[in-house]
N, C-alpha and C. Protein backbone atom coordinates (compact mmCIF):
# COMPACT_ATOMS: atom_id res chain seq x y z
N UNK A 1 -78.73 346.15 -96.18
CA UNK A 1 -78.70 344.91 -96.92
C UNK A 1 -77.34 344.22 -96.73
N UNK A 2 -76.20 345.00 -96.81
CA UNK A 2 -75.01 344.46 -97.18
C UNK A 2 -74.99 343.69 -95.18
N UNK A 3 -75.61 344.64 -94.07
CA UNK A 3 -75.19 344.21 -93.18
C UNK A 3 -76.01 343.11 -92.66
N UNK A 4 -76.81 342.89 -92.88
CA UNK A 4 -78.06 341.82 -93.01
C UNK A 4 -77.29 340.43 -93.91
N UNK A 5 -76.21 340.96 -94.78
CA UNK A 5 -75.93 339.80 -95.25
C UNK A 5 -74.66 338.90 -94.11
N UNK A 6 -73.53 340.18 -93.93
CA UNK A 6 -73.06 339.78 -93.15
C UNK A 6 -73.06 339.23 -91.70
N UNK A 7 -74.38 339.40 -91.30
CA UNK A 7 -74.74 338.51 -90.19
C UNK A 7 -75.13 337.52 -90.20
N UNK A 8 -76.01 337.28 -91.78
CA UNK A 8 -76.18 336.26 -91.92
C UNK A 8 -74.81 335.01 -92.06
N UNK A 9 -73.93 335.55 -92.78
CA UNK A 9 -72.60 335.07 -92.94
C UNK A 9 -72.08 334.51 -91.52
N UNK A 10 -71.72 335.22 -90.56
CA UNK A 10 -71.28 335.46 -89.22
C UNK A 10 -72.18 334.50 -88.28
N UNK A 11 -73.71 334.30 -88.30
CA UNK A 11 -74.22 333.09 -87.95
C UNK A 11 -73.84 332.21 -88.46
N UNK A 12 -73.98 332.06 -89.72
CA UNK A 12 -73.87 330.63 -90.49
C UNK A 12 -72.32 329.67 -90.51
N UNK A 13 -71.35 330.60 -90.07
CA UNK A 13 -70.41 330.31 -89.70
C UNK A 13 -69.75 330.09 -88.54
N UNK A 14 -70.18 330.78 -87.25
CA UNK A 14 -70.60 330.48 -85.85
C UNK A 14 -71.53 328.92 -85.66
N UNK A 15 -72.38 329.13 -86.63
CA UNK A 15 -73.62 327.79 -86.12
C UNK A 15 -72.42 326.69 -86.88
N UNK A 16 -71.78 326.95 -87.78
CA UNK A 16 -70.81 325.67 -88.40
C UNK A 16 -69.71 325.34 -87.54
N UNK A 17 -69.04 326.47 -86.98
CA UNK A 17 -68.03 326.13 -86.17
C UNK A 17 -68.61 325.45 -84.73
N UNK A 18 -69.38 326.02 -84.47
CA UNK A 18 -70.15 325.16 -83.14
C UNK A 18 -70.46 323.62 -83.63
N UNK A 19 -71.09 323.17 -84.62
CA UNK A 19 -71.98 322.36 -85.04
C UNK A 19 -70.38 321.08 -85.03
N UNK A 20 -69.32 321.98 -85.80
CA UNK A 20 -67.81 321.12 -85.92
C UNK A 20 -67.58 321.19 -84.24
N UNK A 21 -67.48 321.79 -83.97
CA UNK A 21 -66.82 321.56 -82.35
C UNK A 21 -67.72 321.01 -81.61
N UNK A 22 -68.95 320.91 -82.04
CA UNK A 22 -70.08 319.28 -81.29
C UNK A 22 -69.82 318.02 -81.87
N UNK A 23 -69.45 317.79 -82.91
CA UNK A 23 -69.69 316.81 -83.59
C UNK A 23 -67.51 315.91 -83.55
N UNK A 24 -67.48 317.16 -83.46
CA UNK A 24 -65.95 316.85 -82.91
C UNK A 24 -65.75 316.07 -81.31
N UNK A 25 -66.34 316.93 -80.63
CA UNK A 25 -66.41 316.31 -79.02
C UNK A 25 -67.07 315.29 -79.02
N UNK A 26 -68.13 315.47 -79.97
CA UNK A 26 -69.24 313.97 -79.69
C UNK A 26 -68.10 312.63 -80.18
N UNK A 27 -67.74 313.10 -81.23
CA UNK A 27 -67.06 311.52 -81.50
C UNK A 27 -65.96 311.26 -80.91
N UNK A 28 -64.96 312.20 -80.19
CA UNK A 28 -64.04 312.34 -79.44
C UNK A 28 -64.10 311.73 -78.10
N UNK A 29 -65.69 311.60 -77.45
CA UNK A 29 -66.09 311.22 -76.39
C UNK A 29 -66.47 310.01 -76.86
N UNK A 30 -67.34 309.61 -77.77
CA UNK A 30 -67.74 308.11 -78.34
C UNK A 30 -66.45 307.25 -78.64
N UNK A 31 -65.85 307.97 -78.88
CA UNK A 31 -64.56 307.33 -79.46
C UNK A 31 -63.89 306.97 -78.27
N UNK A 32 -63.33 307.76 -76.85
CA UNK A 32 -62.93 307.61 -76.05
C UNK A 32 -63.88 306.84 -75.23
N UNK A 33 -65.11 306.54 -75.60
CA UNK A 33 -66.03 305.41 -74.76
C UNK A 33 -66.00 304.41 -75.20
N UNK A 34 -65.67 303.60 -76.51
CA UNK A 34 -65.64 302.58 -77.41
C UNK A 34 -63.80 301.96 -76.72
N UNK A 35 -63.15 303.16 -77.08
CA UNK A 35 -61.74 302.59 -76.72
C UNK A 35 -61.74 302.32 -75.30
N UNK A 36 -62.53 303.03 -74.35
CA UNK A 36 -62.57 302.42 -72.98
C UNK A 36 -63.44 300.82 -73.54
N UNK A 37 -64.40 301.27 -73.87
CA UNK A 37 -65.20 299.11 -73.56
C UNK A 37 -63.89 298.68 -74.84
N UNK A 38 -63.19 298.62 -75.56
CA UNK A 38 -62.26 298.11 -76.45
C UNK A 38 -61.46 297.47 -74.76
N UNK A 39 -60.45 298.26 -74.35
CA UNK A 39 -59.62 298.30 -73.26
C UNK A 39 -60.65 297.22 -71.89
N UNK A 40 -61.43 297.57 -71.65
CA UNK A 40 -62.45 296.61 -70.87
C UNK A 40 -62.43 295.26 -71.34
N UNK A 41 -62.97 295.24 -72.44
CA UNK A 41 -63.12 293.65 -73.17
C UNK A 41 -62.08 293.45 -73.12
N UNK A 42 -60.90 293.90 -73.60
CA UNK A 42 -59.14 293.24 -73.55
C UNK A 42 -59.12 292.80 -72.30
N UNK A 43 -59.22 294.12 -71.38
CA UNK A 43 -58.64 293.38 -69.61
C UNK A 43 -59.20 292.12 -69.47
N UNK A 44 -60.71 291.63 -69.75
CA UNK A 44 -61.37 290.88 -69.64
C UNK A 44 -61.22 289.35 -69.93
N UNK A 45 -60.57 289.75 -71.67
CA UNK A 45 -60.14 288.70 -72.21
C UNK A 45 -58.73 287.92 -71.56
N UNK A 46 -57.74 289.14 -71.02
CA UNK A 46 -56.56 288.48 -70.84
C UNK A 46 -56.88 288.01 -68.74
N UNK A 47 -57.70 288.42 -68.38
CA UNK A 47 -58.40 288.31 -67.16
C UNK A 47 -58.07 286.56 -67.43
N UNK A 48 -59.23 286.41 -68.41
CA UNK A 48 -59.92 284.76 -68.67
C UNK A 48 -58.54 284.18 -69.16
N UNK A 49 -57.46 284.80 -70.24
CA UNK A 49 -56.81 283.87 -70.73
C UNK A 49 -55.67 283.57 -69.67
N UNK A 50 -55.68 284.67 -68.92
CA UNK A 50 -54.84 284.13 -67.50
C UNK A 50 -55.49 283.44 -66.20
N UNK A 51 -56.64 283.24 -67.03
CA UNK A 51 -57.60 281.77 -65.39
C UNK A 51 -56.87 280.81 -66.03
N UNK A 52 -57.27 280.42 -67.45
CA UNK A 52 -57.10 279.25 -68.24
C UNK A 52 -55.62 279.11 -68.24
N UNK A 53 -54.56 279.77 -67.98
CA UNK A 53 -53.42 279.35 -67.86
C UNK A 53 -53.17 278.56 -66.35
N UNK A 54 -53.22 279.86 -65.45
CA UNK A 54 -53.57 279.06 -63.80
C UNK A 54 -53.97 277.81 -63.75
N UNK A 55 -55.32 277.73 -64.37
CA UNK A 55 -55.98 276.30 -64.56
C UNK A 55 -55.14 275.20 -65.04
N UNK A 56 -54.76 275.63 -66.34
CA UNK A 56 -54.05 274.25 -67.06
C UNK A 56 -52.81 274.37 -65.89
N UNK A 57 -52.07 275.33 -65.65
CA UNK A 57 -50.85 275.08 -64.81
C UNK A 57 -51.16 274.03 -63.72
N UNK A 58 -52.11 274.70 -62.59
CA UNK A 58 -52.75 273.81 -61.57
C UNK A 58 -53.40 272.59 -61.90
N UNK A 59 -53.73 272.24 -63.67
CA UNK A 59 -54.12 270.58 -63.23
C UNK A 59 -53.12 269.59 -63.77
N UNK A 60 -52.09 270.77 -64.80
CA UNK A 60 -50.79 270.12 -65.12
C UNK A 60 -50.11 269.54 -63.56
N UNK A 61 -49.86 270.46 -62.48
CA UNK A 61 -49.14 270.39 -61.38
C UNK A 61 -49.94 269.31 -60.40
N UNK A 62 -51.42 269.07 -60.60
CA UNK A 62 -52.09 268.14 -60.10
C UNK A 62 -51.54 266.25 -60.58
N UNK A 63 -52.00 266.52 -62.09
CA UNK A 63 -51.59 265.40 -62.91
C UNK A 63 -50.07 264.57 -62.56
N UNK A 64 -49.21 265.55 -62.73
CA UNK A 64 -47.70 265.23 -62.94
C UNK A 64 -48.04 264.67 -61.23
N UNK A 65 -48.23 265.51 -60.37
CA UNK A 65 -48.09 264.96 -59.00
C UNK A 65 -48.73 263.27 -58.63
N UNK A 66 -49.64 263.28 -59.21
CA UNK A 66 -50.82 262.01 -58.75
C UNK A 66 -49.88 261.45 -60.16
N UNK A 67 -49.42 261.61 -60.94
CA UNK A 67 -48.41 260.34 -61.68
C UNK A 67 -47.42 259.95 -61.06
N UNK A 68 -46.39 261.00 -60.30
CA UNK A 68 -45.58 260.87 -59.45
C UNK A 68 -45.72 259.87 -58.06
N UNK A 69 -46.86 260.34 -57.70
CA UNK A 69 -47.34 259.04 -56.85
C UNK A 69 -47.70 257.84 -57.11
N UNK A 70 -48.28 257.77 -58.19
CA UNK A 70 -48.56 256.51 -58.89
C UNK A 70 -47.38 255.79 -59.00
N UNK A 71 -46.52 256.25 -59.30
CA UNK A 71 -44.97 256.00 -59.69
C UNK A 71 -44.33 255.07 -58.38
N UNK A 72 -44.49 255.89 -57.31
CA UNK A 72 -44.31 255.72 -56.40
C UNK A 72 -44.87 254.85 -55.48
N UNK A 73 -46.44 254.59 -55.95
CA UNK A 73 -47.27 253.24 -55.04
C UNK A 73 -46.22 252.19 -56.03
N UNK A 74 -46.20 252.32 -57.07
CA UNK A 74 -46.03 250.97 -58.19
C UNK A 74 -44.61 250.60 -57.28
N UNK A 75 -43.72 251.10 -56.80
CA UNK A 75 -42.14 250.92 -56.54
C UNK A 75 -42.12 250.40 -54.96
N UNK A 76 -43.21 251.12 -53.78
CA UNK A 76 -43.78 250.53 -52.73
C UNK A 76 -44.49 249.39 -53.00
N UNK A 77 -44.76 249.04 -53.78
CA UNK A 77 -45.63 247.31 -54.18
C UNK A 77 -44.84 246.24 -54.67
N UNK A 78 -43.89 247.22 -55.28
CA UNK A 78 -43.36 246.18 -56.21
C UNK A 78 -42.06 245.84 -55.82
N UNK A 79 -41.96 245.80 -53.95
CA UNK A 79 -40.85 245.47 -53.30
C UNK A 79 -41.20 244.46 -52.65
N UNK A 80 -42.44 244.08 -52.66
CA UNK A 80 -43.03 242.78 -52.22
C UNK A 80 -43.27 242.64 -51.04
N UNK A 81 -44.12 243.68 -50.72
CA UNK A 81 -44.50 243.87 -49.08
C UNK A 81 -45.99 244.42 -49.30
N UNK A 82 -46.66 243.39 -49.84
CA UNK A 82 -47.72 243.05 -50.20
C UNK A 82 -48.50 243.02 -48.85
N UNK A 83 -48.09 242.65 -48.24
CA UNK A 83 -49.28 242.06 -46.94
C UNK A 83 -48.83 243.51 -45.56
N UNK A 84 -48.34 244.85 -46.30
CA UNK A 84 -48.30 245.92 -44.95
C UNK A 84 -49.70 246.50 -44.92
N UNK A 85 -49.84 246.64 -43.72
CA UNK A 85 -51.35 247.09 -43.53
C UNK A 85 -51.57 249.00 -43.55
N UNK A 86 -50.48 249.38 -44.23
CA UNK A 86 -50.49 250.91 -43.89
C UNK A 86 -51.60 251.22 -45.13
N UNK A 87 -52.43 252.35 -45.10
CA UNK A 87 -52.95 253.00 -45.65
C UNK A 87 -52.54 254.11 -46.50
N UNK A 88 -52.23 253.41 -48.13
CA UNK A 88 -51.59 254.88 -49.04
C UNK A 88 -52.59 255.84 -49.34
N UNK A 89 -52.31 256.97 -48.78
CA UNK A 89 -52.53 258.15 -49.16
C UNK A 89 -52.49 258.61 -50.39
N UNK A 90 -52.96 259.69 -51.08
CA UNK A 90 -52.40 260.19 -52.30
C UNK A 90 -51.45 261.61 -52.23
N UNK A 91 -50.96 261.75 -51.56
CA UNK A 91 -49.82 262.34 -50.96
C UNK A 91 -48.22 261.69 -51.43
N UNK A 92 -47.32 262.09 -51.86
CA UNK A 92 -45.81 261.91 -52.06
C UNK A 92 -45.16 261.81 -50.80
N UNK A 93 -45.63 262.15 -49.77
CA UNK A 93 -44.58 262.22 -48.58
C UNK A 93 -45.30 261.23 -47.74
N UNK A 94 -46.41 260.67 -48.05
CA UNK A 94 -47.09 259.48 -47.44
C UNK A 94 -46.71 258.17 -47.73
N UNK A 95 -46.71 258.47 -49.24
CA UNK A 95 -46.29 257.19 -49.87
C UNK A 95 -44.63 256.98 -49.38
N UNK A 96 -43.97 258.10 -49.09
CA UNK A 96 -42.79 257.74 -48.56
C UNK A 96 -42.42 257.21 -47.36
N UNK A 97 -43.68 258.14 -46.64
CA UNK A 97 -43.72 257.15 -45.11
C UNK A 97 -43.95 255.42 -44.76
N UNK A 98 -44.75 255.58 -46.32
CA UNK A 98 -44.89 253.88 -46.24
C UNK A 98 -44.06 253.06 -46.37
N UNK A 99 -43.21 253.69 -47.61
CA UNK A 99 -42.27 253.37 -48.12
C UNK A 99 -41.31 253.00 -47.38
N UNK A 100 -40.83 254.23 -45.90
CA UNK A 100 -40.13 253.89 -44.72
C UNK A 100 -40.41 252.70 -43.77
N UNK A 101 -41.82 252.97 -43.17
CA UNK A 101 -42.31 251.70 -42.37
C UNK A 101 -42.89 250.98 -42.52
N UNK A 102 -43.36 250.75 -43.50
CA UNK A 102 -43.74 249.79 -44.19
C UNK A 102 -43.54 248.57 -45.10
N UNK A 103 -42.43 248.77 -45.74
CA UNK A 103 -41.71 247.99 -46.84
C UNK A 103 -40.19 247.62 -45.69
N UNK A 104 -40.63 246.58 -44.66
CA UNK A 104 -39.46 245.74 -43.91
C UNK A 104 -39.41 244.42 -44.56
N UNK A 105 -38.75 244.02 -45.52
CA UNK A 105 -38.95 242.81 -45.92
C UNK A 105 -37.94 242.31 -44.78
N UNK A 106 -38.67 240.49 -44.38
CA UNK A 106 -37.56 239.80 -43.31
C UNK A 106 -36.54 239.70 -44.35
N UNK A 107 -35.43 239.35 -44.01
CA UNK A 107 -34.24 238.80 -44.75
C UNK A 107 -33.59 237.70 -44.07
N UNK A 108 -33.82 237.12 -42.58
CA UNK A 108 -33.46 236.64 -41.62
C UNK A 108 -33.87 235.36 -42.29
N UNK A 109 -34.69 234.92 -43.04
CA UNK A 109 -34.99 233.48 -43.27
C UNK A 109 -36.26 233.28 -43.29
């Protein structure tokens, strides 16, 4: 009897310690699968929040440029060489070329 009890004891405490060391690994592994997709979705997020920077950078660097040129047709026009037949580009180093051969005002009379 007494040893019938103690096996029973000796299972029931084996099947608990197993049952803790499953339930331990299980969430240890769930847990380490959650913090991986946690870590996934982050990379993901800062993935996207570094397009959207690129992006705004590249249409900031677009904008400022095509104002810069704008800048730059307005100052080629507004030297009064209205009638050059060159073709402005939207290019900065075009508009300068125009700017070079293009803008000969006579001065001769």
């Amino acid at each position: 009897m007494f040893y019938s009890f103690l096996f029973y004891l000796i299972f029931v405490l084996v099947f608990v310690v197993l049952l803790f060391c499953f339930c331990l690994c299980l969430f240890f592994f769930v847990g380490l699968f959650c913090l991986s997709i946690f870590f996934v979705v982050l990379g993901f997020v800062c993935d996207v929040f570094r397009f959207f920077l690129v992006m705004i950078g590249f249409f900031w660097f677009v904008f400022w440029g095509l104002s810069g040129v704008t800048v730059l047709r307005w100052y080629v026009f507004s030297l009064g060489s209205t009638d050059c037949d060159c073709v402005v580009s939207g290019y900065a180093v075009d508009v300068l070329r125009v700017h070079k051969s293009c803008v000969s005002v006579d001065v001769s009379g």
